[in-house]
N, C-alpha and C. Protein backbone atom coordinates (compact mmCIF):
# COMPACT_ATOMS: atom_id res chain seq x y z
N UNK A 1 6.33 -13.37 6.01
CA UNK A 1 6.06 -13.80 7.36
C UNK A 1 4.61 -13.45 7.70
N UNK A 2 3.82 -14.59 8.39
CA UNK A 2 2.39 -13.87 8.31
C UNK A 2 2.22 -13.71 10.14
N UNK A 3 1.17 -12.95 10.61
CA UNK A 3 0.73 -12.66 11.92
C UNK A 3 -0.28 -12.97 12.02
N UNK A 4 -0.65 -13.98 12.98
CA UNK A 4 -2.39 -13.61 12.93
C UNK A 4 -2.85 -13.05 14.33
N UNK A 5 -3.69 -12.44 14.06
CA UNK A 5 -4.53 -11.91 15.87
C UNK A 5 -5.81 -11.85 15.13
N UNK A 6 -6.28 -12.54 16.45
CA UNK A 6 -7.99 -12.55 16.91
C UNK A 6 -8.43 -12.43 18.58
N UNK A 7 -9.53 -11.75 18.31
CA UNK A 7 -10.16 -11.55 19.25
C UNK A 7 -11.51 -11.87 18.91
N UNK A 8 -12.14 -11.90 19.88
CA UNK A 8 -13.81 -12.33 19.85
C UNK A 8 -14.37 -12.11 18.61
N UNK A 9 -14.24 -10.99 18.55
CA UNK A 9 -15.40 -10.44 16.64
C UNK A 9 -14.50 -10.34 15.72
N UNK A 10 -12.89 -10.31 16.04
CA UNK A 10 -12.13 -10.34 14.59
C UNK A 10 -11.41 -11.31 14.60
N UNK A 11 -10.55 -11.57 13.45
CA UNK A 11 -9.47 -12.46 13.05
C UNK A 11 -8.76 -12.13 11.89
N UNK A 12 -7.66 -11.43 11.67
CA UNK A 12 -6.47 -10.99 11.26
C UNK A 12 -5.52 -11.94 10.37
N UNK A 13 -5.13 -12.09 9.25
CA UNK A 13 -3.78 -12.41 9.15
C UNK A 13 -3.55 -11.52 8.15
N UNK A 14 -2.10 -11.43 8.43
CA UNK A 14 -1.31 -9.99 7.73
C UNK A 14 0.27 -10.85 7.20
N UNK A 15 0.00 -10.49 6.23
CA UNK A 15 1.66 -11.14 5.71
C UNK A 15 1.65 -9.40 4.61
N UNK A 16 3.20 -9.43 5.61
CA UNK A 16 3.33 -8.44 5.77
C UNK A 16 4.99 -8.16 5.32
N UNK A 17 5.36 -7.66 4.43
CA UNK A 17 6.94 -7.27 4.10
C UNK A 17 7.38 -6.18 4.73
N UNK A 18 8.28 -6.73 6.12
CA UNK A 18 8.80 -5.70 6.98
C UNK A 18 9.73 -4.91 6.40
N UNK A 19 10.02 -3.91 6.46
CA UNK A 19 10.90 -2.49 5.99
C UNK A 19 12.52 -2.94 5.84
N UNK A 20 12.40 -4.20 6.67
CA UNK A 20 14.25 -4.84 6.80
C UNK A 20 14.38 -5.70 5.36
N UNK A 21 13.72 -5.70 5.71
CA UNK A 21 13.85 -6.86 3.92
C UNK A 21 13.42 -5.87 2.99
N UNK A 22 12.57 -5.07 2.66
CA UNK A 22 12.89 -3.83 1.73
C UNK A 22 14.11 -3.30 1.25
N UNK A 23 14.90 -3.08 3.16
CA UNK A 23 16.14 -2.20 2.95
C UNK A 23 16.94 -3.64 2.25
N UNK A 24 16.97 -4.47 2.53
CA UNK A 24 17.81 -5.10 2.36
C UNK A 24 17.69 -5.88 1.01
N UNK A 25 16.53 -5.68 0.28
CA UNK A 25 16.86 -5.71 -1.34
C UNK A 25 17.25 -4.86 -1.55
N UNK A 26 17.02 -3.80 -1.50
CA UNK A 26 18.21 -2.50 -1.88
C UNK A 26 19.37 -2.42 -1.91
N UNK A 27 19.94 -2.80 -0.66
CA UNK A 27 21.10 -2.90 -0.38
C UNK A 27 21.68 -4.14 -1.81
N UNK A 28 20.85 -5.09 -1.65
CA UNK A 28 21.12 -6.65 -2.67
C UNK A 28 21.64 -5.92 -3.89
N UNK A 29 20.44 -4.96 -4.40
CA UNK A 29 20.73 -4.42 -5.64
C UNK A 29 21.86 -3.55 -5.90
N UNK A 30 22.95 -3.29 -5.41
CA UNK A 30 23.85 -2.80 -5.14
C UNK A 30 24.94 -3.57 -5.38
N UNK A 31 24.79 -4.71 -5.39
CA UNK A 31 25.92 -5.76 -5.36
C UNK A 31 26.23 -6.39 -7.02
N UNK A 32 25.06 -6.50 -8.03
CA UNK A 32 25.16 -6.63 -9.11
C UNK A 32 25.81 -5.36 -10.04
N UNK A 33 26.20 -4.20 -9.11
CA UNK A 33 26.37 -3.20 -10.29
C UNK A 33 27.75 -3.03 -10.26
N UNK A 34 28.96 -4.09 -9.08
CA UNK A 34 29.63 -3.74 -9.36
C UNK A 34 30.64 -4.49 -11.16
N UNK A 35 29.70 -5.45 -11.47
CA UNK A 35 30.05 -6.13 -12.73
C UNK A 35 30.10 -4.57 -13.88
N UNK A 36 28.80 -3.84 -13.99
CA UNK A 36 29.30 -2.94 -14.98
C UNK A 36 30.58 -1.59 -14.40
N UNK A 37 30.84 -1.57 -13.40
CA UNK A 37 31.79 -0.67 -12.83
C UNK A 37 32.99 -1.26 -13.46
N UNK A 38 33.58 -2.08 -12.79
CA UNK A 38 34.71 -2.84 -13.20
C UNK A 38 35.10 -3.09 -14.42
N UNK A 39 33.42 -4.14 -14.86
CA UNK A 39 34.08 -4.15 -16.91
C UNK A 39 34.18 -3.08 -17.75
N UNK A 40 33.28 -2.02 -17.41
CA UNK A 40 33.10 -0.75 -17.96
C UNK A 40 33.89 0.38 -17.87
N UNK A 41 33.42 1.45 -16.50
CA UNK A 41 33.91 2.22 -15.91
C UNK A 41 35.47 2.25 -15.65
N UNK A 42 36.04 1.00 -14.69
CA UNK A 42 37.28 1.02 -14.52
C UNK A 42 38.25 1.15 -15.64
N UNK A 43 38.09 0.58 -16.32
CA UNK A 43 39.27 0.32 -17.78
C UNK A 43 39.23 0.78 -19.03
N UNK A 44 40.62 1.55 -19.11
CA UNK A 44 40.36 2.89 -20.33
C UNK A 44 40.15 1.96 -21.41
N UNK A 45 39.01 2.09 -22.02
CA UNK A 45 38.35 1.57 -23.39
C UNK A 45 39.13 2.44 -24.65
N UNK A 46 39.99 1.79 -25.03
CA UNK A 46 40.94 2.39 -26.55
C UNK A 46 38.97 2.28 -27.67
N UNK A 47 38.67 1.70 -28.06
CA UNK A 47 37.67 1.33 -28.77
C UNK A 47 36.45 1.14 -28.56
N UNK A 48 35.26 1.47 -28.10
CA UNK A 48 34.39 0.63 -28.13
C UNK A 48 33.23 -0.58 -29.10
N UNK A 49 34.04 -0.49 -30.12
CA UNK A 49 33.36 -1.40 -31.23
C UNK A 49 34.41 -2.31 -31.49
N UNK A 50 34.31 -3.58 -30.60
CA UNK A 50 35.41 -4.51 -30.61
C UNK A 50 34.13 -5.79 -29.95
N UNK A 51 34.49 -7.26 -29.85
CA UNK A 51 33.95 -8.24 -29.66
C UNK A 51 34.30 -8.40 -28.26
N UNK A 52 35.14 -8.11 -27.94
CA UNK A 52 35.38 -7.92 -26.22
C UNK A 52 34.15 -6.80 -25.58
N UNK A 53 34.67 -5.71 -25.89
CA UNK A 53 33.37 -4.40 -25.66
C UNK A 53 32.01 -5.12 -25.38
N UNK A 54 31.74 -5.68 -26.81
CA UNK A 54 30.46 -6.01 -26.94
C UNK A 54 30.09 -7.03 -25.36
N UNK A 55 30.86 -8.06 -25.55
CA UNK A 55 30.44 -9.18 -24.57
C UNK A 55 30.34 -8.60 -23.11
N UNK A 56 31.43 -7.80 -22.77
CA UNK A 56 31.32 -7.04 -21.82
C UNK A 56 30.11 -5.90 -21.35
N UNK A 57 29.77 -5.65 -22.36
CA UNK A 57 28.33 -4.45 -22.33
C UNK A 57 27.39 -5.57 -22.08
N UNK A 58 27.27 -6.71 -22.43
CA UNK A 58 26.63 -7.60 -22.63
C UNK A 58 26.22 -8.21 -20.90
N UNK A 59 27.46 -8.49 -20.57
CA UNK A 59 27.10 -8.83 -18.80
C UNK A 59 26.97 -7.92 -17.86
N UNK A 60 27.09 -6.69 -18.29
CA UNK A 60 26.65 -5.34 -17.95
C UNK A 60 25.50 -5.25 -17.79
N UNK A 61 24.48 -5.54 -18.97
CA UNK A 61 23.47 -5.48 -19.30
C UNK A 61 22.27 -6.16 -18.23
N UNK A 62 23.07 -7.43 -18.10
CA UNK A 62 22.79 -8.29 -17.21
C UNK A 62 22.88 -8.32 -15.57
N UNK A 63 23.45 -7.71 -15.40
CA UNK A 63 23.92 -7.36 -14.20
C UNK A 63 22.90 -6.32 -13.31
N UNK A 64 22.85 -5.27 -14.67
CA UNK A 64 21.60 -4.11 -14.54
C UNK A 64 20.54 -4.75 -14.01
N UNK A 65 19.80 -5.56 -15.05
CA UNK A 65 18.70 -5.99 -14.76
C UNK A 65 18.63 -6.93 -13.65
N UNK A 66 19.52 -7.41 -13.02
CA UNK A 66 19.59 -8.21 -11.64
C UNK A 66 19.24 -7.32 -10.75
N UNK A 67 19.92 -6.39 -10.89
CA UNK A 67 19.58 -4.86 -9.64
C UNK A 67 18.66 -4.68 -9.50
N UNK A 68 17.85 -4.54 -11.18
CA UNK A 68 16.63 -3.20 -11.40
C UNK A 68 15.16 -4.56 -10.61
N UNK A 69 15.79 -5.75 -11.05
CA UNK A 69 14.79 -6.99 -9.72
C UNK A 69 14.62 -6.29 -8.53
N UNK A 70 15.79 -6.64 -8.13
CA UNK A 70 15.85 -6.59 -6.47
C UNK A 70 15.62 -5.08 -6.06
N UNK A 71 15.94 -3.96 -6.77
CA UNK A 71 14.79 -2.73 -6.61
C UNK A 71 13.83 -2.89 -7.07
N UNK A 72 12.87 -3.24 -8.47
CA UNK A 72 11.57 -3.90 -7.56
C UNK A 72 10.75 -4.70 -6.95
N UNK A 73 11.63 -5.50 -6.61
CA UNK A 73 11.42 -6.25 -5.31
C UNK A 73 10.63 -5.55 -3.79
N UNK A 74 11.66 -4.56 -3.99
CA UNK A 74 11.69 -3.99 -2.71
C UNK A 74 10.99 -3.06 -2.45
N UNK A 75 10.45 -2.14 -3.61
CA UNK A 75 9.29 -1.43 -3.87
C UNK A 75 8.16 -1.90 -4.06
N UNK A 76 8.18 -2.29 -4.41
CA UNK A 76 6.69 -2.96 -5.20
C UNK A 76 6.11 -4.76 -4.54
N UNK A 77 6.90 -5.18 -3.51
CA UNK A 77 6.95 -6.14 -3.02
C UNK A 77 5.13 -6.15 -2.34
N UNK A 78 4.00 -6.83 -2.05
CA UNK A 78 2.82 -6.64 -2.13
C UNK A 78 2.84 -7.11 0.00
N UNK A 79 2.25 -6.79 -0.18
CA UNK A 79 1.73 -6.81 1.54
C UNK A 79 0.34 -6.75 1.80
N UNK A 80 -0.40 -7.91 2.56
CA UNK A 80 -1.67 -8.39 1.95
C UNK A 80 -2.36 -9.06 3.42
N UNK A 81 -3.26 -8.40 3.54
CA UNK A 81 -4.29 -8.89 4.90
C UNK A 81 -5.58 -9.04 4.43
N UNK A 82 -6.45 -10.15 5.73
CA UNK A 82 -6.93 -10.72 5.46
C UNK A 82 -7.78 -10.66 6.70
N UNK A 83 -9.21 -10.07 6.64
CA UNK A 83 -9.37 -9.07 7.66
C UNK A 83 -11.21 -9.90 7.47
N UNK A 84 -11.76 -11.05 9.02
CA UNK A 84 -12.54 -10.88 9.00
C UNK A 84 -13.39 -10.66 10.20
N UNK A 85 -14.70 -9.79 10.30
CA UNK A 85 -15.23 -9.32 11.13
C UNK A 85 -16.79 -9.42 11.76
N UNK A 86 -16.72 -9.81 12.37
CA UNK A 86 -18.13 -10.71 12.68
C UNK A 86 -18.98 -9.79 13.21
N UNK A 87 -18.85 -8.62 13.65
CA UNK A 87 -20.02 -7.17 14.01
C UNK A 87 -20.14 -6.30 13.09
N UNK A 88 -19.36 -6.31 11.56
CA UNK A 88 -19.83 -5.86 10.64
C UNK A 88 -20.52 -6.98 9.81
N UNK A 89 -19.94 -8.00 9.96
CA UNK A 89 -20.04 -9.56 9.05
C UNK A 89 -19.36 -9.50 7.71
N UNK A 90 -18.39 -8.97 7.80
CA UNK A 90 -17.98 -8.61 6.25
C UNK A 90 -16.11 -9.37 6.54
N UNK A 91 -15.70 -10.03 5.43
CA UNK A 91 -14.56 -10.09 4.95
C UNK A 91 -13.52 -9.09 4.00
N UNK A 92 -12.50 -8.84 4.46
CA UNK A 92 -12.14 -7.49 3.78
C UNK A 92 -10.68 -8.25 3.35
N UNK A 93 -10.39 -8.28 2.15
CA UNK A 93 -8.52 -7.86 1.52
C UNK A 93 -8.35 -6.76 1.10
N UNK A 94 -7.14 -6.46 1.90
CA UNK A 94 -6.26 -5.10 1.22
C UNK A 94 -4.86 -5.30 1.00
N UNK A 95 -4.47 -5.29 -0.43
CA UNK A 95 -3.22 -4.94 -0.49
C UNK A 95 -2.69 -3.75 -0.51
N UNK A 96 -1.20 -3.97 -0.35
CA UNK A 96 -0.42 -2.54 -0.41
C UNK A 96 0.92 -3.13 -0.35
N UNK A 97 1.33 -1.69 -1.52
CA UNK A 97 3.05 -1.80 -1.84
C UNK A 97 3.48 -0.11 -1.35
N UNK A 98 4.41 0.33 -1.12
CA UNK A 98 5.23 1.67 -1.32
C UNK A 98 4.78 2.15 -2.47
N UNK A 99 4.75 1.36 -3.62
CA UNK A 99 4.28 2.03 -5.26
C UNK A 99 2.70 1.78 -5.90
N UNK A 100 2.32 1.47 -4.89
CA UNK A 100 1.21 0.71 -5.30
C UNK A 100 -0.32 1.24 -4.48
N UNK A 101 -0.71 1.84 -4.71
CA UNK A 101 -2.26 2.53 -4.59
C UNK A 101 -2.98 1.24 -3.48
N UNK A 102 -3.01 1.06 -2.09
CA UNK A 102 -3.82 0.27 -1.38
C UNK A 102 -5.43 -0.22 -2.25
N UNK A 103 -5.29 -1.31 -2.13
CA UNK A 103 -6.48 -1.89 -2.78
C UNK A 103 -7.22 -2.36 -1.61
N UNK A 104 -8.71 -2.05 -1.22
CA UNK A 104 -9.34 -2.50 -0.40
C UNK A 104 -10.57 -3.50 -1.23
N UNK A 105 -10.77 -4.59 -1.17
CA UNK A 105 -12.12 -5.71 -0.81
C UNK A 105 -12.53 -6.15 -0.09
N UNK A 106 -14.43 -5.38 -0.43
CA UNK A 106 -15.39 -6.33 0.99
C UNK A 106 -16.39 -7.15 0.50
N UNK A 107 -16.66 -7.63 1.03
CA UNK A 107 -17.60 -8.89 0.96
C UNK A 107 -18.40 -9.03 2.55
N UNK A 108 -19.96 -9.89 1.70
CA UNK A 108 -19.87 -10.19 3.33
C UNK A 108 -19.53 -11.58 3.97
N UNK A 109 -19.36 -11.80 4.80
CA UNK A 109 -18.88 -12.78 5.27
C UNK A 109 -19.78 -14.25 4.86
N UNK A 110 -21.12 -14.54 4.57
CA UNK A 110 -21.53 -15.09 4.03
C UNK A 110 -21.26 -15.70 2.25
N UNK A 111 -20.38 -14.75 2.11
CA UNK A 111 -20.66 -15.03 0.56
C UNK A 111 -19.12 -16.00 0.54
N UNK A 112 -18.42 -16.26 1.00
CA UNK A 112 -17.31 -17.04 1.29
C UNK A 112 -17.60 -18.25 0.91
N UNK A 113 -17.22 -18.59 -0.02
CA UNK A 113 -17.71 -20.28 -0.54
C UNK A 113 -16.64 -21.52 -0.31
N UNK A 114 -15.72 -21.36 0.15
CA UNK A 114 -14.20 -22.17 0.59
C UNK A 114 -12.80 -21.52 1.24
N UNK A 115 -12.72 -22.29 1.96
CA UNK A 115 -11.73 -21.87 2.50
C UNK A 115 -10.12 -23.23 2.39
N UNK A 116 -9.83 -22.57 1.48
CA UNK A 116 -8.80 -24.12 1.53
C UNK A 116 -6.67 -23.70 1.81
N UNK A 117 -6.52 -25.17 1.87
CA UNK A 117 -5.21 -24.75 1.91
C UNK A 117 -4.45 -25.31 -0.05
N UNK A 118 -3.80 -24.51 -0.24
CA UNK A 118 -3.35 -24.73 -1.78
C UNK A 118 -1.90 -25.34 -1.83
N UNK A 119 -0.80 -25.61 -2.42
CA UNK A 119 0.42 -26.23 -2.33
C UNK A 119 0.44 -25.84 -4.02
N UNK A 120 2.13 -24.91 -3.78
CA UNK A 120 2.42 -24.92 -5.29
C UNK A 120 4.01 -25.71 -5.19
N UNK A 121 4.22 -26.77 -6.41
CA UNK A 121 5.52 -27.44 -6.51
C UNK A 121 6.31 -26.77 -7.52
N UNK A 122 7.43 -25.86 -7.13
CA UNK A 122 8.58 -25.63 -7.43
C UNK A 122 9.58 -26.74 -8.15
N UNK A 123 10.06 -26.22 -9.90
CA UNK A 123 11.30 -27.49 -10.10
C UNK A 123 12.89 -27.09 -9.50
N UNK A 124 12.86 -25.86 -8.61
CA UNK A 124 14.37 -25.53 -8.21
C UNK A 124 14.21 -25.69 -7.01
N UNK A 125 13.05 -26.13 -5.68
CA UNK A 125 12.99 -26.46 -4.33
C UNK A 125 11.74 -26.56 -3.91
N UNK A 126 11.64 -26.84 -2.70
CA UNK A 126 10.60 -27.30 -1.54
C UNK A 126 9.13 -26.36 -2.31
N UNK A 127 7.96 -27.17 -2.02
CA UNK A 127 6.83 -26.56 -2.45
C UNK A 127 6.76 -26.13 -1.55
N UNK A 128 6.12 -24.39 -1.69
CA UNK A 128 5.13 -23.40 -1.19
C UNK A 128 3.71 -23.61 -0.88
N UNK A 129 2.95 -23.06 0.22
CA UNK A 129 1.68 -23.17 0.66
C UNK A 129 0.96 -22.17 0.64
N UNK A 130 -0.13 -22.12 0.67
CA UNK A 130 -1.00 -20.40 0.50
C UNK A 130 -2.54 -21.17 0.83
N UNK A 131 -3.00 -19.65 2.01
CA UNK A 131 -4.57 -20.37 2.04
C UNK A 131 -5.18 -19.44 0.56
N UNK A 132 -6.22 -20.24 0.66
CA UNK A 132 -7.17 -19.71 -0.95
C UNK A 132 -8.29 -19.58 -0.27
N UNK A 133 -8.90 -17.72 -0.33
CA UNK A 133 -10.69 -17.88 0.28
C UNK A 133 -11.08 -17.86 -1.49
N UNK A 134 -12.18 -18.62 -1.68
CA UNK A 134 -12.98 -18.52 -2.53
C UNK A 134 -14.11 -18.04 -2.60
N UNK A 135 -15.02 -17.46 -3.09
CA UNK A 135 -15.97 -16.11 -2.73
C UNK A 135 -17.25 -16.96 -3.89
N UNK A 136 -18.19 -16.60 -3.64
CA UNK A 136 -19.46 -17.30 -4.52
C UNK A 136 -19.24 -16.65 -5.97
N UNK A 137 -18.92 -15.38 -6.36
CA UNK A 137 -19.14 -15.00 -7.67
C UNK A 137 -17.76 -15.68 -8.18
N UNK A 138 -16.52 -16.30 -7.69
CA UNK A 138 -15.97 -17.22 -8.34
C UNK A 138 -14.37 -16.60 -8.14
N UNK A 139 -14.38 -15.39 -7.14
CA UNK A 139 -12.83 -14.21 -6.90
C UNK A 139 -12.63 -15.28 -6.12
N UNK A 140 -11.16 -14.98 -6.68
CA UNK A 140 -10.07 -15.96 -5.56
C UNK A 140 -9.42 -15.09 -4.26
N UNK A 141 -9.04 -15.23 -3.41
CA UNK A 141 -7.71 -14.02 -2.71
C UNK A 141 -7.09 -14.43 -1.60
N UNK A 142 -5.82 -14.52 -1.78
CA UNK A 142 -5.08 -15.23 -1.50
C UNK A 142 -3.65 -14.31 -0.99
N UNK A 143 -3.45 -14.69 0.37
CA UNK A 143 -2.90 -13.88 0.99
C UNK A 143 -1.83 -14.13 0.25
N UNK A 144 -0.23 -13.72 1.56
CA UNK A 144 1.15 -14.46 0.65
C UNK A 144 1.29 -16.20 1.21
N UNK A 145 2.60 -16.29 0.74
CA UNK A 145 2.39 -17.91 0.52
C UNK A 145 3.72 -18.35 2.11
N UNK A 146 3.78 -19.54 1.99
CA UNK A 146 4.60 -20.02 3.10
C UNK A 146 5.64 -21.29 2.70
N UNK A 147 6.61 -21.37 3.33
CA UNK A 147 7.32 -22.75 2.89
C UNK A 147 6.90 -23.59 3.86
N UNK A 148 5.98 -23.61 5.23
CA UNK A 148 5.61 -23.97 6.27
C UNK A 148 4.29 -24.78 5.65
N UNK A 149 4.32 -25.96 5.87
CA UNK A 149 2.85 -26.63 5.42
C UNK A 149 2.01 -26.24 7.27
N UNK A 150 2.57 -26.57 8.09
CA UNK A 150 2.08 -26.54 10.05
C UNK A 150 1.48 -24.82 9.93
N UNK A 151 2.10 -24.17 9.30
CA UNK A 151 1.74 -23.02 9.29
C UNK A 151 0.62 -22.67 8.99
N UNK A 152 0.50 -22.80 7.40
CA UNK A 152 -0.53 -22.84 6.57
C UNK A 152 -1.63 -23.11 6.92
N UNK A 153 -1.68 -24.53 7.32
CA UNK A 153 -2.95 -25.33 7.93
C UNK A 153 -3.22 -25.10 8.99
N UNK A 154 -2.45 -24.02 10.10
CA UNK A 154 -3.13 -23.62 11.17
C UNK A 154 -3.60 -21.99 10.75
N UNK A 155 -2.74 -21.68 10.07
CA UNK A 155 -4.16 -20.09 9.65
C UNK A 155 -5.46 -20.58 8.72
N UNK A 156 -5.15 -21.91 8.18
CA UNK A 156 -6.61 -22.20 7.27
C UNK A 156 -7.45 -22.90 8.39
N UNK A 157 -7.22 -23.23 9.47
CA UNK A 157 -7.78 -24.05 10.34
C UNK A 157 -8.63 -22.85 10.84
N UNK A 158 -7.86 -21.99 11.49
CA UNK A 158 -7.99 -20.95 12.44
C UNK A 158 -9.41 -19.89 11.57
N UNK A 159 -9.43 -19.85 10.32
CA UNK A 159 -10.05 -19.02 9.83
C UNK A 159 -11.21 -19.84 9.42
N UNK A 160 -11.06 -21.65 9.41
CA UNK A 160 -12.65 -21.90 9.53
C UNK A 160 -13.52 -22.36 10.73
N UNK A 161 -12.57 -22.23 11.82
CA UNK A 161 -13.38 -22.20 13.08
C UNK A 161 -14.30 -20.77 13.40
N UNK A 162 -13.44 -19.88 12.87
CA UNK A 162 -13.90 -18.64 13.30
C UNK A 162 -15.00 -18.33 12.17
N UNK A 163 -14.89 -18.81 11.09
CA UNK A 163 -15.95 -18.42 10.18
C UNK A 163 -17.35 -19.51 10.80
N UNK A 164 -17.17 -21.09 11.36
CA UNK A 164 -18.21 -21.92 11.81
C UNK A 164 -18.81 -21.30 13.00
N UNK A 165 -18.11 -20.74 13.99
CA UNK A 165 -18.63 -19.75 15.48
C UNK A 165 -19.34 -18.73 14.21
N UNK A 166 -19.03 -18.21 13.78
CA UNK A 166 -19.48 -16.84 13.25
C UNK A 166 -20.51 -16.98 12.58
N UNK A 167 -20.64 -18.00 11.78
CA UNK A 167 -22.14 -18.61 10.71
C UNK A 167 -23.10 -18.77 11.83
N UNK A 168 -22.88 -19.75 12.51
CA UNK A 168 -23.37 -20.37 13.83
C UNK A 168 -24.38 -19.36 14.63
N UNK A 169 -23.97 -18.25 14.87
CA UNK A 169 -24.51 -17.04 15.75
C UNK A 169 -25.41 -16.44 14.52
């Protein structure tokens, strides 16, 4: 979900992974483990070297790694602003995860070479949108993405009016 705020000398957008959807991959990951409980845990195993065993350890296996997603999902999920400022003149990205060391980039606001809107097509549903700043030495950075095209094109709108006032002065 992204936010934007501006005021006179700044303009903001923050896509941002609220703490509810954190908890609530967690919670997600919880739901795949009851496959190894049941095939595993519950039922006294006479043997474990049998072709049943096996197949069963097998969607176990699988099951795990559905979880061990959606925990890191929920950790490591990236949260990413997009921060520019017209009384320093500088453009700044910072990411940040729970596991993940905040990454700060500045630039100055001049060195911004495009500002576009991008579209990625999905073969399992609806294409995704993402603005793309492009920077003169050739860095891309690119906030998170949207299923909203109205969206998109009003934070890419919004961020080249404010960059044309801002060149302008």
């Amino acid at each position: 979900m992204s936010t934007i705020i501006e005021t006179d000398q700044t303009l903001e957008l923050r896509h941002i992974m609220r703490p509810v959807t954190r908890v609530l991959l967690l919670l997600l990951s919880l739901f795949p483990l009851l496959a190894p409980y049941q095939l595993i845990y519950l039922p006294d195993w006479q043997s474990y070297w049998n072709v049943y065993f096996l197949f069963v350890a097998l969607i176990s296996l699988g099951a795990m790694a559905v979880s061990a997603f959606f925990v890191w999902a929920a950790i490591a999920g990236l949260s990413t602003e997009l921060r520019f400022d017209k009384n320093s003149n500088t453009f700044t990205y910072i990411q940040q995860a729970p596991v993940v060391r905040p990454q700060r980039t500045d630039y100055p606001l001049a060195s911004i070479k495009s500002v576009e809107m991008e579209k990625t097509e999905w073969t399992d549903g609806g294409p995704s949108y993402h603005v793309n700043i492009e920077m003169i030495d050739g860095r891309k950075f690119t906030p998170g993405s949207s299923w909203s095209r109205v969206e998109t094109e009003q934070e890419r709108d919004r961020v080249m009016v404010f960059l044309e006032r801002t060149l302008k002065e």
